[in-house]
N, C-alpha and C. Protein backbone atom coordinates (compact mmCIF):
# COMPACT_ATOMS: atom_id res chain seq x y z
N UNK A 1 -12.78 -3.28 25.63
CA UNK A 1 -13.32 -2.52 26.73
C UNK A 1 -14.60 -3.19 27.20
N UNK A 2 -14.21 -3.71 27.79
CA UNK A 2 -15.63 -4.60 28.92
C UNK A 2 -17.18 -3.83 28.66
N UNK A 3 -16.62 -2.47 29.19
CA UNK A 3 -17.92 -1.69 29.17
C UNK A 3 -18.62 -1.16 28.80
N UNK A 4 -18.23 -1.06 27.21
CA UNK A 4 -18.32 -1.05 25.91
C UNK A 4 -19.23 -2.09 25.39
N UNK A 5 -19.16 -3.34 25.94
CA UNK A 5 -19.54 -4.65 25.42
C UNK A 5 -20.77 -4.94 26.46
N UNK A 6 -20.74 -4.15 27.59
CA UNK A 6 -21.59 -4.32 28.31
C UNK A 6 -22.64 -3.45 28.04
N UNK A 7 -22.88 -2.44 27.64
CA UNK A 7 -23.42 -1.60 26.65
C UNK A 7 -23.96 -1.90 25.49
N UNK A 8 -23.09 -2.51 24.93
CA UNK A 8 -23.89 -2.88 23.52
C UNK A 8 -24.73 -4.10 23.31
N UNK A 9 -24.70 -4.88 24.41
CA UNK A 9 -25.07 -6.58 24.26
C UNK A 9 -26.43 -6.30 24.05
N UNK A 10 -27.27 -5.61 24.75
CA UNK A 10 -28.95 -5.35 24.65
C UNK A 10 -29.21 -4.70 24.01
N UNK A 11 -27.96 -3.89 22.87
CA UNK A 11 -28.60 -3.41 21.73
C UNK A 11 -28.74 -4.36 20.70
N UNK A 12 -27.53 -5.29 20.78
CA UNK A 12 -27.36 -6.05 19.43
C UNK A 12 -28.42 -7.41 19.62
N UNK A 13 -28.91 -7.92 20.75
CA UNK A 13 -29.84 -8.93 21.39
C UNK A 13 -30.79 -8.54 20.59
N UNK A 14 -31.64 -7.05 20.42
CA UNK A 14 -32.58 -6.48 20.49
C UNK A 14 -32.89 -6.68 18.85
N UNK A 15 -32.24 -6.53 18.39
CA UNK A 15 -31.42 -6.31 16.81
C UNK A 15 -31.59 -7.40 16.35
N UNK A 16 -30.97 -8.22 16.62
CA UNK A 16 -30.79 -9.87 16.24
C UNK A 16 -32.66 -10.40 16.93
N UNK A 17 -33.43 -10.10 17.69
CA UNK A 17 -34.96 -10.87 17.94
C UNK A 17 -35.68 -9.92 16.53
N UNK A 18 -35.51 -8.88 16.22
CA UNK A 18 -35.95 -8.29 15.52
C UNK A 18 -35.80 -9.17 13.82
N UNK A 19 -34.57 -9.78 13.88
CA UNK A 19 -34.76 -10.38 12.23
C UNK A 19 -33.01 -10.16 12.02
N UNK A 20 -32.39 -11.47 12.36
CA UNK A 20 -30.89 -11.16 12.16
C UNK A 20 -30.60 -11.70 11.09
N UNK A 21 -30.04 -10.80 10.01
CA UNK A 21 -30.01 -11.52 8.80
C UNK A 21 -28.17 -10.94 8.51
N UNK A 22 -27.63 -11.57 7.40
CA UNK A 22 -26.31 -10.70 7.06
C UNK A 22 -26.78 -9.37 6.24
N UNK A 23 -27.66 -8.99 5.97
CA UNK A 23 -27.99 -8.16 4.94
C UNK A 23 -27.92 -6.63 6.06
N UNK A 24 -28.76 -7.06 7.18
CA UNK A 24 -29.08 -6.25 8.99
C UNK A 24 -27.63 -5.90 9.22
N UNK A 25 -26.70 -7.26 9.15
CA UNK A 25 -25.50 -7.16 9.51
C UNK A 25 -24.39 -6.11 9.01
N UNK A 26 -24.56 -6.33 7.34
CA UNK A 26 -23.80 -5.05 6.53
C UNK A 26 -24.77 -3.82 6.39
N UNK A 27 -25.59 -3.44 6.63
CA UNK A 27 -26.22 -2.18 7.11
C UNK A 27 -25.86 -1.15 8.36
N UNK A 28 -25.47 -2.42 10.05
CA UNK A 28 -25.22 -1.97 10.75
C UNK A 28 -23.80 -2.03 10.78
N UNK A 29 -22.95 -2.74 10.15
CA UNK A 29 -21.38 -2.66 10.03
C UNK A 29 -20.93 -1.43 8.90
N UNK A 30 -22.21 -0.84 8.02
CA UNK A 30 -21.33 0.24 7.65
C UNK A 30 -21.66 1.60 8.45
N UNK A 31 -22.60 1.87 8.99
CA UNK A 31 -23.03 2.28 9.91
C UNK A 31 -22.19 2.64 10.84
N UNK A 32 -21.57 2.28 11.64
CA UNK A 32 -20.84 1.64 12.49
C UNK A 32 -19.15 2.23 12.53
N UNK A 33 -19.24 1.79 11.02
CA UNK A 33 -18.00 2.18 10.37
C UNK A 33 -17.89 4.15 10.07
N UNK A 34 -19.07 4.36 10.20
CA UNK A 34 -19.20 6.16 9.82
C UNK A 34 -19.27 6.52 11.73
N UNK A 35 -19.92 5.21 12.18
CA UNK A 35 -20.07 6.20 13.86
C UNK A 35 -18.83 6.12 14.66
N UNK A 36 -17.46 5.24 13.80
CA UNK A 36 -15.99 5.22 14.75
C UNK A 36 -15.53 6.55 14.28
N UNK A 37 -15.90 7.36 13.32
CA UNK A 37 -15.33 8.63 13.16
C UNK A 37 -15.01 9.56 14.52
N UNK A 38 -13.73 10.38 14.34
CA UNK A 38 -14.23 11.09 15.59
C UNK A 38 -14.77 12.53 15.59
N UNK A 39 -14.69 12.84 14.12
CA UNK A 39 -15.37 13.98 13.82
C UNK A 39 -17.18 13.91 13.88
N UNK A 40 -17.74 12.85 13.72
CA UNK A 40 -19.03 12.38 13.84
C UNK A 40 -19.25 12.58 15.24
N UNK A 41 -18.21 12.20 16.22
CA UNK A 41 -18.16 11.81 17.46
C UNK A 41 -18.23 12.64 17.92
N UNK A 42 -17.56 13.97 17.61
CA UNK A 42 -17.40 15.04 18.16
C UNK A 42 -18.81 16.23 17.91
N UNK A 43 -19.55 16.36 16.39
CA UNK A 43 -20.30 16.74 16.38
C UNK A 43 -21.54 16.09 17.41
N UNK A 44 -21.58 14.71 17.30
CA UNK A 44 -23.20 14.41 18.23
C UNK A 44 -22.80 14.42 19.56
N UNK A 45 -21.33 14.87 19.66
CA UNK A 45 -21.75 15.19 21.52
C UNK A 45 -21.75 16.99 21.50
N UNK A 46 -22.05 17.69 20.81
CA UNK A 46 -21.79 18.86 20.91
C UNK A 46 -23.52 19.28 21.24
N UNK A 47 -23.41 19.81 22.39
CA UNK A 47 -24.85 20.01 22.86
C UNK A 47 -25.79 21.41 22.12
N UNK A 48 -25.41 21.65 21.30
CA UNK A 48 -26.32 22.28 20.36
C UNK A 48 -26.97 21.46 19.00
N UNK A 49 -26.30 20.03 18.94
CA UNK A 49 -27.29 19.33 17.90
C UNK A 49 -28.09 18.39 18.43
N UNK A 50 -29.12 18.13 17.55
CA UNK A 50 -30.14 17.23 18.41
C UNK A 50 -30.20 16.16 17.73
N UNK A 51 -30.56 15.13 18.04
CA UNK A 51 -30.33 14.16 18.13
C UNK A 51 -30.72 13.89 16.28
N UNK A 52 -31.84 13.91 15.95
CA UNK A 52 -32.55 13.89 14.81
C UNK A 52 -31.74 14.46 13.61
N UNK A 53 -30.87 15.53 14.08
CA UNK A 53 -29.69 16.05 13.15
C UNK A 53 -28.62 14.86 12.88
N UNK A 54 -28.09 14.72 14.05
CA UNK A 54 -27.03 13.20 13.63
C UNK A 54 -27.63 12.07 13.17
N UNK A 55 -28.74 11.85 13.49
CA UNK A 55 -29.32 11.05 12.36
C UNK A 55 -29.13 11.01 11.44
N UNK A 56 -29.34 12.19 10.65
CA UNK A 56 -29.84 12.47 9.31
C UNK A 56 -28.08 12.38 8.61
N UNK A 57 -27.49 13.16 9.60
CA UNK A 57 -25.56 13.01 8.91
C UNK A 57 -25.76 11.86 8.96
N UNK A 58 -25.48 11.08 10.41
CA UNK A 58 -25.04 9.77 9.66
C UNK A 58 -26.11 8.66 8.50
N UNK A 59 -26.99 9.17 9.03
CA UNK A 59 -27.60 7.80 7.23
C UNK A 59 -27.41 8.44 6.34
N UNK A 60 -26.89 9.92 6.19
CA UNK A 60 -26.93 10.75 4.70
C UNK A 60 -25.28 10.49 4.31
N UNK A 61 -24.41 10.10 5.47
CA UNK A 61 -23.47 9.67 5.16
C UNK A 61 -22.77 8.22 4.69
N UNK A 62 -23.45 7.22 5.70
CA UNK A 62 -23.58 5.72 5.68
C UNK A 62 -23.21 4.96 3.52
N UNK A 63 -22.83 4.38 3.42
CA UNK A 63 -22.65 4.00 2.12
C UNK A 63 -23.83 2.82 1.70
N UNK A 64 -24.55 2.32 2.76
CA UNK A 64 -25.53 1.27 2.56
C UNK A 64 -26.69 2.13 3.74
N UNK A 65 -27.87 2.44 2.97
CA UNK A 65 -28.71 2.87 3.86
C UNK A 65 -29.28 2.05 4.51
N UNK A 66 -30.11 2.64 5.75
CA UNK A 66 -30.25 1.62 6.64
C UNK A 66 -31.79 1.07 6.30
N UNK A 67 -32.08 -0.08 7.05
CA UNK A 67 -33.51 -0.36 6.94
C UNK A 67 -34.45 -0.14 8.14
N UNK A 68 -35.34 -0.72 8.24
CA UNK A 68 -35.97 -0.04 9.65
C UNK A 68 -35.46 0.12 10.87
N UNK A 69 -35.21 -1.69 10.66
CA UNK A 69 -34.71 -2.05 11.69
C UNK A 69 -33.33 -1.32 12.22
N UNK A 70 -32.58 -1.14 11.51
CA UNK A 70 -31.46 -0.30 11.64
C UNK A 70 -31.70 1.02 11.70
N UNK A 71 -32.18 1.49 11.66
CA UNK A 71 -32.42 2.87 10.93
C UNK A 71 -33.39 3.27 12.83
N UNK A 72 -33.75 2.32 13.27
CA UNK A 72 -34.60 2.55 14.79
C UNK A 72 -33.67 2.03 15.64
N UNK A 73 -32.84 1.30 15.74
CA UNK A 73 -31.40 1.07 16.42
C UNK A 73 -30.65 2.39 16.36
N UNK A 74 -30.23 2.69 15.52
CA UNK A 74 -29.32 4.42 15.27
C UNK A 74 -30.31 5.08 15.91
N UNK A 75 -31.75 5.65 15.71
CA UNK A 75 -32.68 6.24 16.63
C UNK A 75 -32.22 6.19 18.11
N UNK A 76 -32.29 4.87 18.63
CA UNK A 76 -32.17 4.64 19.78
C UNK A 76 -30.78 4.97 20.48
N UNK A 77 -29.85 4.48 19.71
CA UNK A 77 -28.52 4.74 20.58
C UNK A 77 -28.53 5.90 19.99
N UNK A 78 -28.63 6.69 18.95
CA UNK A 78 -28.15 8.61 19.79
C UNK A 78 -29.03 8.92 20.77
N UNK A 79 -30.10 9.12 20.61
CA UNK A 79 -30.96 9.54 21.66
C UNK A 79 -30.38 8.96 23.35
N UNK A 80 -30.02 7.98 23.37
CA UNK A 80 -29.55 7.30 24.78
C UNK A 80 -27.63 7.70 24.53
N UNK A 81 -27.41 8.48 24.04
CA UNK A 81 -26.04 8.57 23.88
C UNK A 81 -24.90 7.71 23.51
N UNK A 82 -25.07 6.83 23.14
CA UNK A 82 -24.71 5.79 23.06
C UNK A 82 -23.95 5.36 21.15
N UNK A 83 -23.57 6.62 20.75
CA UNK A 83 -23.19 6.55 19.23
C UNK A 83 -21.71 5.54 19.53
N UNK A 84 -20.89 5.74 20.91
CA UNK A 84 -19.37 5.30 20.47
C UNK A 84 -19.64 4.17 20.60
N UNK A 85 -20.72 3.06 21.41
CA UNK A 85 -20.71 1.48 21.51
C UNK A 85 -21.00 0.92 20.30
N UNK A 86 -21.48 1.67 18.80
CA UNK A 86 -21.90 1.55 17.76
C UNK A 86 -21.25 -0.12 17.28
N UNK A 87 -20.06 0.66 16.83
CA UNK A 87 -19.25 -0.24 16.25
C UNK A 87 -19.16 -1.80 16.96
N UNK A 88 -19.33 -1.81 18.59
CA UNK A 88 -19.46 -3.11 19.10
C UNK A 88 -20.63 -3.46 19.27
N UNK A 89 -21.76 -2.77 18.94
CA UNK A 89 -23.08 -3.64 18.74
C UNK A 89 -23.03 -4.34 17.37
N UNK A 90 -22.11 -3.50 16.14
CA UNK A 90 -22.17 -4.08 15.04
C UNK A 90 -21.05 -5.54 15.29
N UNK A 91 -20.33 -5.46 16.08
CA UNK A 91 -19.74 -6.65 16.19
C UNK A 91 -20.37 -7.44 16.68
N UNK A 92 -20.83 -7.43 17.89
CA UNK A 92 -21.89 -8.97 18.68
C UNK A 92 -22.97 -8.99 17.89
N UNK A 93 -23.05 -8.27 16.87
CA UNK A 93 -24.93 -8.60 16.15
C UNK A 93 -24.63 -9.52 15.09
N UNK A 94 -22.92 -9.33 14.65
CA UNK A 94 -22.54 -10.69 13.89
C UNK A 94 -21.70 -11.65 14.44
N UNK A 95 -21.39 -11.49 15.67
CA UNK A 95 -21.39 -12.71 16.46
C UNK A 95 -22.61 -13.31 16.42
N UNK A 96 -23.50 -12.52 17.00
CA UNK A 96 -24.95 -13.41 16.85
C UNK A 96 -25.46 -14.13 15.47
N UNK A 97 -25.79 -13.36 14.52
CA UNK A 97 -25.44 -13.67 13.21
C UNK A 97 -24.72 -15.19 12.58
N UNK A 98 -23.79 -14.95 13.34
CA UNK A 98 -22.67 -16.24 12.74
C UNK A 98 -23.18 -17.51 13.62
N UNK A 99 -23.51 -17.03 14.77
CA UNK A 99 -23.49 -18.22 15.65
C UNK A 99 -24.51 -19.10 14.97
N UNK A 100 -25.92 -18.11 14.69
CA UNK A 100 -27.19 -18.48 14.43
C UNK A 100 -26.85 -19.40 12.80
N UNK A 101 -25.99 -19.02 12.12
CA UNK A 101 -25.41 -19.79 10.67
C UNK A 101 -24.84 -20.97 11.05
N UNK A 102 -24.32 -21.04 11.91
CA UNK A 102 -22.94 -21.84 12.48
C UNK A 102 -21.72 -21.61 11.21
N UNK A 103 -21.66 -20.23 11.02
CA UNK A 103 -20.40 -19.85 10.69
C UNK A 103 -19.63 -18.81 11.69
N UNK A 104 -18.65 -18.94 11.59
CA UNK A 104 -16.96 -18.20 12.30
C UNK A 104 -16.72 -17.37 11.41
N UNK A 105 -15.90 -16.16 11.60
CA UNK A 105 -15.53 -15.50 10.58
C UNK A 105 -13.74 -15.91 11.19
N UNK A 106 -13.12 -16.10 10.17
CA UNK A 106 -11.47 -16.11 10.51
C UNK A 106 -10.34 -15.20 9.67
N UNK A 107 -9.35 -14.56 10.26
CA UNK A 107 -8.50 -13.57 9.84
C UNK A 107 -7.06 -15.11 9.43
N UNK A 108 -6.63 -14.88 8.15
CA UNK A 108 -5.91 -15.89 7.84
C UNK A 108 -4.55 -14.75 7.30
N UNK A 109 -3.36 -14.88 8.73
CA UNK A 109 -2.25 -14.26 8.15
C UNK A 109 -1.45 -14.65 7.29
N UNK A 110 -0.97 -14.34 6.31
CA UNK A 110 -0.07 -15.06 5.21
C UNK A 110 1.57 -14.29 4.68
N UNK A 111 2.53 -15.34 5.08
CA UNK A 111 3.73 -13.99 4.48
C UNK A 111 3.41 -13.50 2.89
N UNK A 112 3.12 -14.03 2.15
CA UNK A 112 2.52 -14.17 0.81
C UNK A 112 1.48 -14.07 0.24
N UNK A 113 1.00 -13.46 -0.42
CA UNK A 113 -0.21 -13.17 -1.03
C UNK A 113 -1.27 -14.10 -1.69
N UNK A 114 -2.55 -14.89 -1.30
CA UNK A 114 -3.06 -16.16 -1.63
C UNK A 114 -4.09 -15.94 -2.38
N UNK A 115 -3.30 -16.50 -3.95
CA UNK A 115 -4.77 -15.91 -4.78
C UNK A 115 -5.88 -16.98 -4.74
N UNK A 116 -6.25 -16.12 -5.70
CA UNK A 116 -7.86 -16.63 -5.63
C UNK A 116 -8.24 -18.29 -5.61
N UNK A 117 -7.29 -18.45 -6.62
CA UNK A 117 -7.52 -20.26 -6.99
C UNK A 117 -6.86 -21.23 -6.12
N UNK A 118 -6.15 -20.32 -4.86
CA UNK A 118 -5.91 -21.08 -4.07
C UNK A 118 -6.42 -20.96 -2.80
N UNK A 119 -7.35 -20.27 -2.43
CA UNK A 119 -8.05 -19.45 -1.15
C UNK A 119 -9.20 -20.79 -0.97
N UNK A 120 -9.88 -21.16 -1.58
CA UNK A 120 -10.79 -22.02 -1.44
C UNK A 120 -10.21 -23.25 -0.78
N UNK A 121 -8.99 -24.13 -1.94
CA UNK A 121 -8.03 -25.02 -0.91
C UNK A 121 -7.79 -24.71 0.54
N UNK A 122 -7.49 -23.53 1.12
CA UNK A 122 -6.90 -23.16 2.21
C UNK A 122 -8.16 -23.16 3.22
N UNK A 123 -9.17 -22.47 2.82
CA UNK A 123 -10.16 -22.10 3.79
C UNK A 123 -11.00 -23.61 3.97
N UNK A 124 -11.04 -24.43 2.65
CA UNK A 124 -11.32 -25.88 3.11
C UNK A 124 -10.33 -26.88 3.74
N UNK A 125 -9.15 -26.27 4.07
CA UNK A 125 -8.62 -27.17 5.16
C UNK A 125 -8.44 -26.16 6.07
N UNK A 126 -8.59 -25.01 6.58
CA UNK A 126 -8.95 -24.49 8.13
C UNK A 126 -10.36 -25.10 8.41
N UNK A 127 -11.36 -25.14 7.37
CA UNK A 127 -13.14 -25.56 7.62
C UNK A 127 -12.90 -26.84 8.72
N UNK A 128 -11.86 -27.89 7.73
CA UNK A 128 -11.93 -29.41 8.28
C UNK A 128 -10.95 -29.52 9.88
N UNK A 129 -9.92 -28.85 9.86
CA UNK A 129 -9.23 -28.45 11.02
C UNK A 129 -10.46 -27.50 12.52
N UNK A 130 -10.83 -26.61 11.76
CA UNK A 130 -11.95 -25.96 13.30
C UNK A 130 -13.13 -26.55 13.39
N UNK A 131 -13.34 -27.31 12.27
CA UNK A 131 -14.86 -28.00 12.26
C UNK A 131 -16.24 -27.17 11.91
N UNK A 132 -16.17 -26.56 11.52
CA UNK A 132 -16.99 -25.38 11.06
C UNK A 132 -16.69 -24.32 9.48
N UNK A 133 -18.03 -23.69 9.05
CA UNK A 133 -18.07 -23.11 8.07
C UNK A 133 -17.05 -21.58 8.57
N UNK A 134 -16.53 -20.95 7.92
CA UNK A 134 -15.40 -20.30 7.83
C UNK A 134 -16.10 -18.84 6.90
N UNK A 135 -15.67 -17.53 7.42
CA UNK A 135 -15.90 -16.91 6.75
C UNK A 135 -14.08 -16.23 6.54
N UNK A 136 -13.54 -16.47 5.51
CA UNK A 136 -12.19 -16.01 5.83
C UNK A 136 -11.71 -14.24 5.07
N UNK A 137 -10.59 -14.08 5.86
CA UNK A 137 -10.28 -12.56 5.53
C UNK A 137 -8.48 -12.99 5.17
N UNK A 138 -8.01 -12.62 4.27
CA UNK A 138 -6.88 -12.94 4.36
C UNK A 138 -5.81 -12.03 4.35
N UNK A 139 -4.66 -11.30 5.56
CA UNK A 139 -3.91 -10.49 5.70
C UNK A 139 -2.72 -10.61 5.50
N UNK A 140 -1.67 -9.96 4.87
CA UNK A 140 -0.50 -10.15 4.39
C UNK A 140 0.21 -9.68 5.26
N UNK A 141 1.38 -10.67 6.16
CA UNK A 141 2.04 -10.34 7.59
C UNK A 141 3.53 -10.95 6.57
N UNK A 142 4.30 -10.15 5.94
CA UNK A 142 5.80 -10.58 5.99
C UNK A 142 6.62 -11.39 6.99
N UNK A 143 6.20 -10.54 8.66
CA UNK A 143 7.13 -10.81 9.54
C UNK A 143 6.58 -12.25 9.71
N UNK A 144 5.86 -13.43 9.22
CA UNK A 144 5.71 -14.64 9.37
C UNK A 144 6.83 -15.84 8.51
N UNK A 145 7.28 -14.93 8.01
CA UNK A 145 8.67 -15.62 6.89
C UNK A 145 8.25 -16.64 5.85
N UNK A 146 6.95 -17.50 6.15
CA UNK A 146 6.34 -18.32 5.25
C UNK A 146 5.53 -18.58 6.58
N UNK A 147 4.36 -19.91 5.54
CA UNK A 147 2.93 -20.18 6.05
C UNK A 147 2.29 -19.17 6.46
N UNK A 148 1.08 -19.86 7.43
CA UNK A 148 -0.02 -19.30 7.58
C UNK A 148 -0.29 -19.24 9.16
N UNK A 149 -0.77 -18.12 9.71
CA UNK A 149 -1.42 -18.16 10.80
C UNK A 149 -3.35 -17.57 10.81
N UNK A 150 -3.65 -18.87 11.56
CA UNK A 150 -5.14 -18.88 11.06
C UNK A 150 -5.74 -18.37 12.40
N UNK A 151 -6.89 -17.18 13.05
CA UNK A 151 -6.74 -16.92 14.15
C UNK A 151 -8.86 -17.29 13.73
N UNK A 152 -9.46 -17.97 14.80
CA UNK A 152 -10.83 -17.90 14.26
C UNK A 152 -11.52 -18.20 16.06
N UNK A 153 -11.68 -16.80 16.21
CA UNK A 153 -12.50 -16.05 17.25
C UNK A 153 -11.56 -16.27 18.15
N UNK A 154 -11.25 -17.42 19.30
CA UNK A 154 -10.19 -17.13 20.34
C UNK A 154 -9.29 -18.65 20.28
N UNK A 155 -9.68 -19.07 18.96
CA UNK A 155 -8.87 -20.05 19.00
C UNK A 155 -7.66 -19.80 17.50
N UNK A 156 -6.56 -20.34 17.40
CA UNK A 156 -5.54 -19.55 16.91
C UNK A 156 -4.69 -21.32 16.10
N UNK A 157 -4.28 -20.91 14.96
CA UNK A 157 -3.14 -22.20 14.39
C UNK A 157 -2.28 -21.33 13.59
N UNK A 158 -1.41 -21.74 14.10
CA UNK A 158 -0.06 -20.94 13.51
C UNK A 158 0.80 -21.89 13.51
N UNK A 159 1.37 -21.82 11.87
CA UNK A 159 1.60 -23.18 11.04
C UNK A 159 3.03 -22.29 10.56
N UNK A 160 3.56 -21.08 10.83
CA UNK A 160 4.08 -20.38 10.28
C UNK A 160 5.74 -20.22 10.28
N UNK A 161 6.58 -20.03 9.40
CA UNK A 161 8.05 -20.63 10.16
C UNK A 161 8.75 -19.40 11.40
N UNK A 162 7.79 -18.42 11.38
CA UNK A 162 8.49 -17.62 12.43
C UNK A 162 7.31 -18.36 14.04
N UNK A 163 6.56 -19.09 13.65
CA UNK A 163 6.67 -19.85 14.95
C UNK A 163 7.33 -21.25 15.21
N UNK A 164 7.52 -21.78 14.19
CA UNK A 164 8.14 -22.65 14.12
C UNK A 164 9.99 -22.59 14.67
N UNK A 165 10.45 -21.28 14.34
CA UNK A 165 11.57 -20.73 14.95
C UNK A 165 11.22 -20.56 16.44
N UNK A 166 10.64 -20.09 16.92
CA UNK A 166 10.19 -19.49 18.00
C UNK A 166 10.00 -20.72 18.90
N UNK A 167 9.50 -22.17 18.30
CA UNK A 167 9.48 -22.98 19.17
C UNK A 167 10.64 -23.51 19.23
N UNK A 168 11.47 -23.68 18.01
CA UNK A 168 12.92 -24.03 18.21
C UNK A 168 13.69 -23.50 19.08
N UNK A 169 13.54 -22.23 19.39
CA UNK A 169 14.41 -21.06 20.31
C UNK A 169 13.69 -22.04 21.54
N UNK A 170 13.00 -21.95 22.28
CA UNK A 170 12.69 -22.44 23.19
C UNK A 170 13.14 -24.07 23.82
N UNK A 171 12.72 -24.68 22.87
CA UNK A 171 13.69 -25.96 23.07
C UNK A 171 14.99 -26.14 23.08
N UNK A 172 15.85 -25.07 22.50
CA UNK A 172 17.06 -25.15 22.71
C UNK A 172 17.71 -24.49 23.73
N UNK A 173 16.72 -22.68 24.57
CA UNK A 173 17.44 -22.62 25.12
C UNK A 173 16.79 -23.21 26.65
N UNK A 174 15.89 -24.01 26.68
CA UNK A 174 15.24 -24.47 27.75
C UNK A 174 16.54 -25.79 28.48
């Protein structure tokens, strides 16, 4: 949602001059994670609570309390209404975050489950393939039949045999 993102960019800007650290980052991503509720959602738009009340739910709820800096960000967006862009300020504040590391975070689909002693191999050859430090997540997609599809921000490698079919279908019925 565009406008969503247009909304949140001068919160998470604001956030990130203030001291962007990953530590800021998992404070405002669990955060974030309590303000996609829609029961949360539904109480702080209910015009008999004030603002200072949803406060207090959500950091009394939050699983990582916040720090100042966070903790005056949440200030700011209830008071300006602004609890549902939450979750996408917590996203561009680790876009910002990552950029400032020169790390990517990447979602690595797998038909198969990739343990541990082999996750390091894998994420050091997506590192040498995108050219960059890698923060990887790894999701278990059956419908890929084998390999891997590596997706890291808007660029995408899919190594996988249900694309590998998929390009075959095409060449044959082209």
């Amino acid at each position: 949602m565009a406008e969503l993102a247009t909304i949140a960019r001068p919160y998470a800007e604001a956030l990130f001059r203030t001291g962007g650290s990953a530590d800021v980052s998992a404070q405002l991503e669990a955060a974030a994670a309590v303000a996609s509720d829609a029961q949360l959602r539904r109480y702080a738009s209910n015009p008999k609570v004030g603002a200072a009340q949803v406060f207090d739910v959500l950091t009394s709820v939050v699983s990582t309390r916040p720090g100042p800096a966070v903790a005056n960000l949440l200030r700011a967006v209830i008071d300006n209404g602004r609890l549902a862009a939450l979750p996408e300020i917590a996203a561009q504040f680790k876009a910002l975050v990552n950029a400032k590391s020169g790390v990517s975070d990447a979602t690595v689909y797998s038909a198969f489950d990739i343990d541990a002693a082999q996750l390091p191999d894998v994420v050091g050859a997506l590192e040498r393939r995108f050219g960059r430090k890698l923060n990887a997540i790894v999701v278990r997609d059956e419908s890929l039949i084998g390999g891997i599809r590596a997706v890291v921000g808007d660029e995408v490698l899919d190594t996988s045999v249900k694309a590998r079919l998929e390009q075959m279908k095409v060449a044959l019925t082209a």
